[in-house]
N, C-alpha and C. Protein backbone atom coordinates (compact mmCIF):
# COMPACT_ATOMS: atom_id res chain seq x y z
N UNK A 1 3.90 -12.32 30.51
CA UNK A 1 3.24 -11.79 29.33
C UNK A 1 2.21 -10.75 29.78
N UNK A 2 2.11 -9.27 29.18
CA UNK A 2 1.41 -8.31 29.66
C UNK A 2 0.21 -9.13 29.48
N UNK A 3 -1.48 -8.25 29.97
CA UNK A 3 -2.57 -9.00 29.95
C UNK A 3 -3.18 -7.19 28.81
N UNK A 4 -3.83 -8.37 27.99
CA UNK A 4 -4.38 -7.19 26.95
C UNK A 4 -5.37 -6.78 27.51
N UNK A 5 -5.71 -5.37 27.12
CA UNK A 5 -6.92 -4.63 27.01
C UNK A 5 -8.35 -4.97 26.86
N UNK A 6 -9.56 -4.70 27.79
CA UNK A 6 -10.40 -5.39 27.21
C UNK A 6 -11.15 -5.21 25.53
N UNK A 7 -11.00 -5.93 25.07
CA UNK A 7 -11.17 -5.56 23.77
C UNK A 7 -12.81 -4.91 23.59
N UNK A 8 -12.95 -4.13 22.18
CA UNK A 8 -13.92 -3.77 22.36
C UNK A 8 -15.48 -4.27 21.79
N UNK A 9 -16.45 -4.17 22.35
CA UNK A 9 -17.76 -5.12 22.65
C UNK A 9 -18.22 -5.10 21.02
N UNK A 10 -18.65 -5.94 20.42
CA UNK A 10 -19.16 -6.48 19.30
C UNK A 10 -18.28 -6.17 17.93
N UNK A 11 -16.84 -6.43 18.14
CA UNK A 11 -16.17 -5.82 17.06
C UNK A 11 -15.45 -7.28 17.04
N UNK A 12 -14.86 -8.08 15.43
CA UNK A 12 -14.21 -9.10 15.39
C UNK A 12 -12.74 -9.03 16.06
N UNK A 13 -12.22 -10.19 16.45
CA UNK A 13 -10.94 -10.37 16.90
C UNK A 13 -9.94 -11.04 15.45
N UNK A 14 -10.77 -10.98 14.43
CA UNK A 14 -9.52 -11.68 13.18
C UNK A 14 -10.94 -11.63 12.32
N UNK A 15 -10.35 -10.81 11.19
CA UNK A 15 -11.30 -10.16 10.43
C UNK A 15 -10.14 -9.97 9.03
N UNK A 16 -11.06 -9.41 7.78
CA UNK A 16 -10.27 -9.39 6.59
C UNK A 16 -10.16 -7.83 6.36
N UNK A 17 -9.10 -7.22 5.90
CA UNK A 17 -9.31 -5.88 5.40
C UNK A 17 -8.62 -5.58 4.47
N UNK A 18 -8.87 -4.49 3.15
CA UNK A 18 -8.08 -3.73 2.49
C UNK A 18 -6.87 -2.92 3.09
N UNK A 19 -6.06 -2.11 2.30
CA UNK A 19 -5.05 -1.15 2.82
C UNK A 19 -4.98 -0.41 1.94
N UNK A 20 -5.77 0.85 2.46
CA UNK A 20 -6.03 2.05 1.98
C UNK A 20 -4.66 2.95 2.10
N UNK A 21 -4.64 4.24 1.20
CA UNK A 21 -3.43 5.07 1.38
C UNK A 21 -2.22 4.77 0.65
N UNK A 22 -2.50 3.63 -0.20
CA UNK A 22 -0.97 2.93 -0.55
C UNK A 22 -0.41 4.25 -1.76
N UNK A 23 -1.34 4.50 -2.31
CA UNK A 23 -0.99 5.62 -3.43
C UNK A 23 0.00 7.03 -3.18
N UNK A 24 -0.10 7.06 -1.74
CA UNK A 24 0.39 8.76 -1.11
C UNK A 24 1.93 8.80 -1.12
N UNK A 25 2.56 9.51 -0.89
CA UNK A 25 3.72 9.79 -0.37
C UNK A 25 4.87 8.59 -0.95
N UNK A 26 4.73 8.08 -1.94
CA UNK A 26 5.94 7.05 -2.39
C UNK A 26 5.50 6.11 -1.81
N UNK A 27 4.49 5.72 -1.39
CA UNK A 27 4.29 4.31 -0.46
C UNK A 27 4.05 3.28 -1.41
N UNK A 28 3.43 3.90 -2.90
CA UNK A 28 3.42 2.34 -3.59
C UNK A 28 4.67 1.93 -4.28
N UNK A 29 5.57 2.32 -4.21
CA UNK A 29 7.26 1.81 -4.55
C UNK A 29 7.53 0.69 -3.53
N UNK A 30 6.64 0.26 -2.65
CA UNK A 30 6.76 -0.64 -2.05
C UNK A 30 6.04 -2.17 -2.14
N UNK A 31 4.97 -1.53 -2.75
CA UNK A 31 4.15 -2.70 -2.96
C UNK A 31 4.36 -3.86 -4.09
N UNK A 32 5.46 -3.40 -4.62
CA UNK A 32 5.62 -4.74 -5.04
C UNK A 32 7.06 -6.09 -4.20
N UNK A 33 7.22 -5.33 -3.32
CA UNK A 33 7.72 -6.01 -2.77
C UNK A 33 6.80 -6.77 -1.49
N UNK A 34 5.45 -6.47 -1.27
CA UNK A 34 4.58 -7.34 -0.63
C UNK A 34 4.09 -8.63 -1.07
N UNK A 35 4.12 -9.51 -0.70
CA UNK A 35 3.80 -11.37 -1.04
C UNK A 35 2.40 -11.72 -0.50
N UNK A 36 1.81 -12.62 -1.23
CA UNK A 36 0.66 -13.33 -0.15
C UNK A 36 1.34 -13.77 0.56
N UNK A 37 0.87 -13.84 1.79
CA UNK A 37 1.88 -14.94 3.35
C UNK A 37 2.65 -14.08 4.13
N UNK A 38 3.06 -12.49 3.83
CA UNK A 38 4.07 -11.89 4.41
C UNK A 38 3.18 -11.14 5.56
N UNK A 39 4.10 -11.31 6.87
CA UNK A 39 3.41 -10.88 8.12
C UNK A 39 3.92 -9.46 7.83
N UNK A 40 2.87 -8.32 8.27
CA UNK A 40 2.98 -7.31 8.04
C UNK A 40 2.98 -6.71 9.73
N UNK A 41 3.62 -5.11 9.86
CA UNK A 41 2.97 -4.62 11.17
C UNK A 41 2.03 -3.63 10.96
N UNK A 42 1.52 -3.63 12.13
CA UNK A 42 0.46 -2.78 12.67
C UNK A 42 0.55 -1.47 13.49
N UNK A 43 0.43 -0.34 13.16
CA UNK A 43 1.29 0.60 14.13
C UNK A 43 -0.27 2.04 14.49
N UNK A 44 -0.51 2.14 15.66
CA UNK A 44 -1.48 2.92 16.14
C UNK A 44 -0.72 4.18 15.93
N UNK A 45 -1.26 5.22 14.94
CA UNK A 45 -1.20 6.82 15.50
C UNK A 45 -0.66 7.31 17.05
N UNK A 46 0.00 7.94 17.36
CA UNK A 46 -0.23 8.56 18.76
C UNK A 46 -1.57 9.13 19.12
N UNK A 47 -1.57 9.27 20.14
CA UNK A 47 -2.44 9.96 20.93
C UNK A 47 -2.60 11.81 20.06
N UNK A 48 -1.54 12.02 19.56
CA UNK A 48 -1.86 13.64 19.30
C UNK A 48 -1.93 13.81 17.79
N UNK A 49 -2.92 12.71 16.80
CA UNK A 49 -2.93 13.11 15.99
C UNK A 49 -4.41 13.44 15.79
N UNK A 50 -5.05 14.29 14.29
CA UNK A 50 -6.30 14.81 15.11
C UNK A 50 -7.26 14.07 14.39
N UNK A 51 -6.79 12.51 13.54
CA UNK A 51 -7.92 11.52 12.68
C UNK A 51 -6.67 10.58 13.15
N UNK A 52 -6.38 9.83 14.38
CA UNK A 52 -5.33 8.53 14.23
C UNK A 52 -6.04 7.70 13.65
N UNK A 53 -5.15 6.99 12.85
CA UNK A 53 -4.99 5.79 12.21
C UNK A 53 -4.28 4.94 12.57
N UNK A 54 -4.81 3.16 11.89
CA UNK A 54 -3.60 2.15 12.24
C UNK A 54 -2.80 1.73 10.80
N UNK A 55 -1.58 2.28 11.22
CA UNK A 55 -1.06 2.00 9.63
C UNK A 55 -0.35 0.48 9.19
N UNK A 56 0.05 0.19 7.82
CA UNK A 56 0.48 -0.87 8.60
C UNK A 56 2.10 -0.75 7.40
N UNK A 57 2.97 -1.49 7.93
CA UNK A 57 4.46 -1.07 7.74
C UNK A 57 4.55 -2.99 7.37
N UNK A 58 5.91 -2.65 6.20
CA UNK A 58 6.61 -3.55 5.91
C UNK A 58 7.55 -3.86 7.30
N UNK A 59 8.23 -5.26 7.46
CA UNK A 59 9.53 -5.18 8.26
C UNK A 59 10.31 -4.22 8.60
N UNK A 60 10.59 -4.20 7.59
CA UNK A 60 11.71 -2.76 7.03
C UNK A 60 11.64 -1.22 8.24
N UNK A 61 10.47 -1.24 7.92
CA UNK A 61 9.44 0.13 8.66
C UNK A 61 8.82 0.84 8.06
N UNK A 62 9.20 0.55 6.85
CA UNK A 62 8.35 1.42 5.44
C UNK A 62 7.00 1.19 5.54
N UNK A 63 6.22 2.48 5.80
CA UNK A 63 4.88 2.26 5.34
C UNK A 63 4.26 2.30 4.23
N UNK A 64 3.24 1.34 4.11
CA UNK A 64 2.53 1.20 2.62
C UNK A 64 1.00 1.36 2.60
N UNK A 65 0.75 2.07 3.88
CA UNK A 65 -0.76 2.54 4.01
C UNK A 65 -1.49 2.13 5.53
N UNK A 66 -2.65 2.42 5.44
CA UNK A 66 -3.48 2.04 6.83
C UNK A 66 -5.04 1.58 6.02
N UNK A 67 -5.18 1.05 7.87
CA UNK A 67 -6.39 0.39 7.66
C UNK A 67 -7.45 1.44 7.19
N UNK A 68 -8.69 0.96 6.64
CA UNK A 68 -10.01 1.78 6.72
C UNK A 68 -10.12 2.74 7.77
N UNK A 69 -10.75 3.88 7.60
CA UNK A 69 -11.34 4.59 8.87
C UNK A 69 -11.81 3.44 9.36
N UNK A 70 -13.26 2.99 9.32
CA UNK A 70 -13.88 2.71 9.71
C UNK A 70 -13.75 1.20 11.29
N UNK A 71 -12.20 0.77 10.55
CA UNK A 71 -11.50 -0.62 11.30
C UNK A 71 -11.13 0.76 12.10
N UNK A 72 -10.13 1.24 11.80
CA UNK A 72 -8.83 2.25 12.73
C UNK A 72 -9.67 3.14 13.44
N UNK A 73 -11.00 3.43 13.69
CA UNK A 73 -11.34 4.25 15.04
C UNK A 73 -11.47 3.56 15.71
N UNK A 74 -11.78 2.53 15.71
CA UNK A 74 -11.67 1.47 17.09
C UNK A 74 -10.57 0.27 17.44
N UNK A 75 -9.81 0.58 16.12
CA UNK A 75 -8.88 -0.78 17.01
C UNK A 75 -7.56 0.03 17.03
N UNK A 76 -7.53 0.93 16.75
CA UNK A 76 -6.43 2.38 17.07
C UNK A 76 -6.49 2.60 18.61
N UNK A 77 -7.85 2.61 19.54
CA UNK A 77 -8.12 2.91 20.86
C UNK A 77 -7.40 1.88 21.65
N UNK A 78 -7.64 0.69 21.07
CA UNK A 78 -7.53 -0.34 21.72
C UNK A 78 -6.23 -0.99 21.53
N UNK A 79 -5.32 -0.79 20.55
CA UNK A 79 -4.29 -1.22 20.42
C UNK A 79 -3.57 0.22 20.84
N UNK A 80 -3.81 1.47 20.97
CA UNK A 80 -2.96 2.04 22.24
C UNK A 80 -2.95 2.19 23.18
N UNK A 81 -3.98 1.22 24.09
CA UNK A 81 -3.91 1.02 25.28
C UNK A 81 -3.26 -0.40 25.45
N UNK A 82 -2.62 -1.09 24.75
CA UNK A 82 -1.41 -2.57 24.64
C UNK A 82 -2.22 -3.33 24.08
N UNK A 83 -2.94 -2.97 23.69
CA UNK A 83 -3.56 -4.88 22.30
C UNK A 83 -2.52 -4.55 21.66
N UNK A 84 -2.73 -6.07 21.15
CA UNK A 84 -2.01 -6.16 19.85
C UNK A 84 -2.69 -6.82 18.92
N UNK A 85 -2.16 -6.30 17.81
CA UNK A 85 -2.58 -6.74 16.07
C UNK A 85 -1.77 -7.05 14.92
N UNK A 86 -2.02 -8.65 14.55
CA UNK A 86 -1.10 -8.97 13.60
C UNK A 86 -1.95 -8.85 12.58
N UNK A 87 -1.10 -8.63 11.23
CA UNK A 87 -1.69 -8.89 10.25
C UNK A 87 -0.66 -9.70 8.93
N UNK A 88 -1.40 -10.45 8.10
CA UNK A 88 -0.91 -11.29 7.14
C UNK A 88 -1.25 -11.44 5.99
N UNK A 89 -0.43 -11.20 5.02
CA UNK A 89 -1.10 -10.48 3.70
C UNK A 89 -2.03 -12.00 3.25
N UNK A 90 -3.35 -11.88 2.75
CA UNK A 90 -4.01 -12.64 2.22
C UNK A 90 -3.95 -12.46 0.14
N UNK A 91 -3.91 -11.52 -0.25
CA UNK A 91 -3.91 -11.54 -1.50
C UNK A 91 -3.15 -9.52 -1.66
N UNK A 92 -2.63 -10.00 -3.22
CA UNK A 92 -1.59 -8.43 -3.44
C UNK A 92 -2.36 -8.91 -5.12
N UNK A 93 -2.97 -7.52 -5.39
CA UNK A 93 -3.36 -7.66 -6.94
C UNK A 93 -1.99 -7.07 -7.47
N UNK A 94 -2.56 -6.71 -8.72
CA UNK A 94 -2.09 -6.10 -9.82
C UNK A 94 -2.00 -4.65 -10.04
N UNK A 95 -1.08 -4.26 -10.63
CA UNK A 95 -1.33 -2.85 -10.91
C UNK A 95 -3.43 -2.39 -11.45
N UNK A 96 -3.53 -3.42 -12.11
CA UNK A 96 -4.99 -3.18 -13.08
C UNK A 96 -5.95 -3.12 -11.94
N UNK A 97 -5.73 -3.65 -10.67
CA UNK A 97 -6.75 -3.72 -9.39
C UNK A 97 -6.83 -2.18 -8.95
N UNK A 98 -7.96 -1.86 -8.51
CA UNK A 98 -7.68 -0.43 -7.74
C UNK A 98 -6.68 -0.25 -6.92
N UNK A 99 -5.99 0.89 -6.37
CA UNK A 99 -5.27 0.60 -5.19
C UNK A 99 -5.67 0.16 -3.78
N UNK A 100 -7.34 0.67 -3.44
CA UNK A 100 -7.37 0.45 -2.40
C UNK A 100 -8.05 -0.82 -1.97
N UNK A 101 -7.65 -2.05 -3.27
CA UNK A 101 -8.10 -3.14 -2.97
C UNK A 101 -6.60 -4.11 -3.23
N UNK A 102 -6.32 -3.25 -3.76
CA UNK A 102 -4.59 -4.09 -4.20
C UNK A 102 -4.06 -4.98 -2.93
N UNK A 103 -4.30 -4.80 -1.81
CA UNK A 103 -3.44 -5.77 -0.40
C UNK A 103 -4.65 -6.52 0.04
N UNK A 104 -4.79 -7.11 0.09
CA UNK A 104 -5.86 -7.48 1.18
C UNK A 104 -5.43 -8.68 2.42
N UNK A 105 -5.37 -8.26 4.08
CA UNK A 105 -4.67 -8.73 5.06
C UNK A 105 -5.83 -9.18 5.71
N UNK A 106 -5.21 -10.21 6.89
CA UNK A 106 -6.12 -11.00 7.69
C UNK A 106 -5.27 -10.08 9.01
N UNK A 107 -6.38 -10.09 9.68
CA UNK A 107 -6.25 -9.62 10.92
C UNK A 107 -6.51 -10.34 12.27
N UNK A 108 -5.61 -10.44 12.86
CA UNK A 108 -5.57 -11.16 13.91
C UNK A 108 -5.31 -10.68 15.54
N UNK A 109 -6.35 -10.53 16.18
CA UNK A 109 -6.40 -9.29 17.73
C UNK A 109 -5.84 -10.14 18.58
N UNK A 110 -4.75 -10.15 19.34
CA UNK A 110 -4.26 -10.86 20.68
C UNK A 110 -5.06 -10.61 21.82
N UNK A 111 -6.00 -11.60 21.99
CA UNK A 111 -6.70 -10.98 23.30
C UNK A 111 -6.31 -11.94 24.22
């Protein structure tokens, strides 16, 4: 089993977040096929984009948005140097919810 990255200093290892972005590009034609309980992925930007983000994708591969700036400048660094990050949908509102509160996932850092 690879050995992860040292993770980075005062930031949680399993934390709660929204999923911002769901509105763009056809991505919310997906969201109703998201469940509470459904393990979602986590996917770091490359290296050559010029704001990476961590987005996060159905099974499928379909994306349905990314994390906050504020999560994805630092766990974008760290999960492209081999962390890893699961996430698991905790609650999916309603159309009547904003969008960028509509998912809300638990996050879980493999350290």
């Amino acid at each position: 089993m690879p050995i992860a990255p040292p993770f980075p200093a005062g930031r949680p290892t399993c934390f709660r977040s929204t999923v911002h972005g769901t509105i763009f590009a056809g991505r919310d034609q997906h969201i109703d096929a998201v469940r509470d309980g459904d393990m979602l992925q986590l996917i770091a930007d490359p290296p050559v984009q010029s704001k990476p983000e961590v987005w996060v994708h159905l099974d499928s591969g379909d994306p349905i948005g990314h994390l906050p700036d504020e999560i994805g400048c630092w766990l974008w660094r760290w999960m492209l140097s081999g962390g890893v990050a699961e996430a698991r949908v905790l609650r999916v509102g309603g159309a009547d919810v904003p969008s960028w509160r509509r998912i809300v996932l638990e996050v879980v850092c493999r350290i």
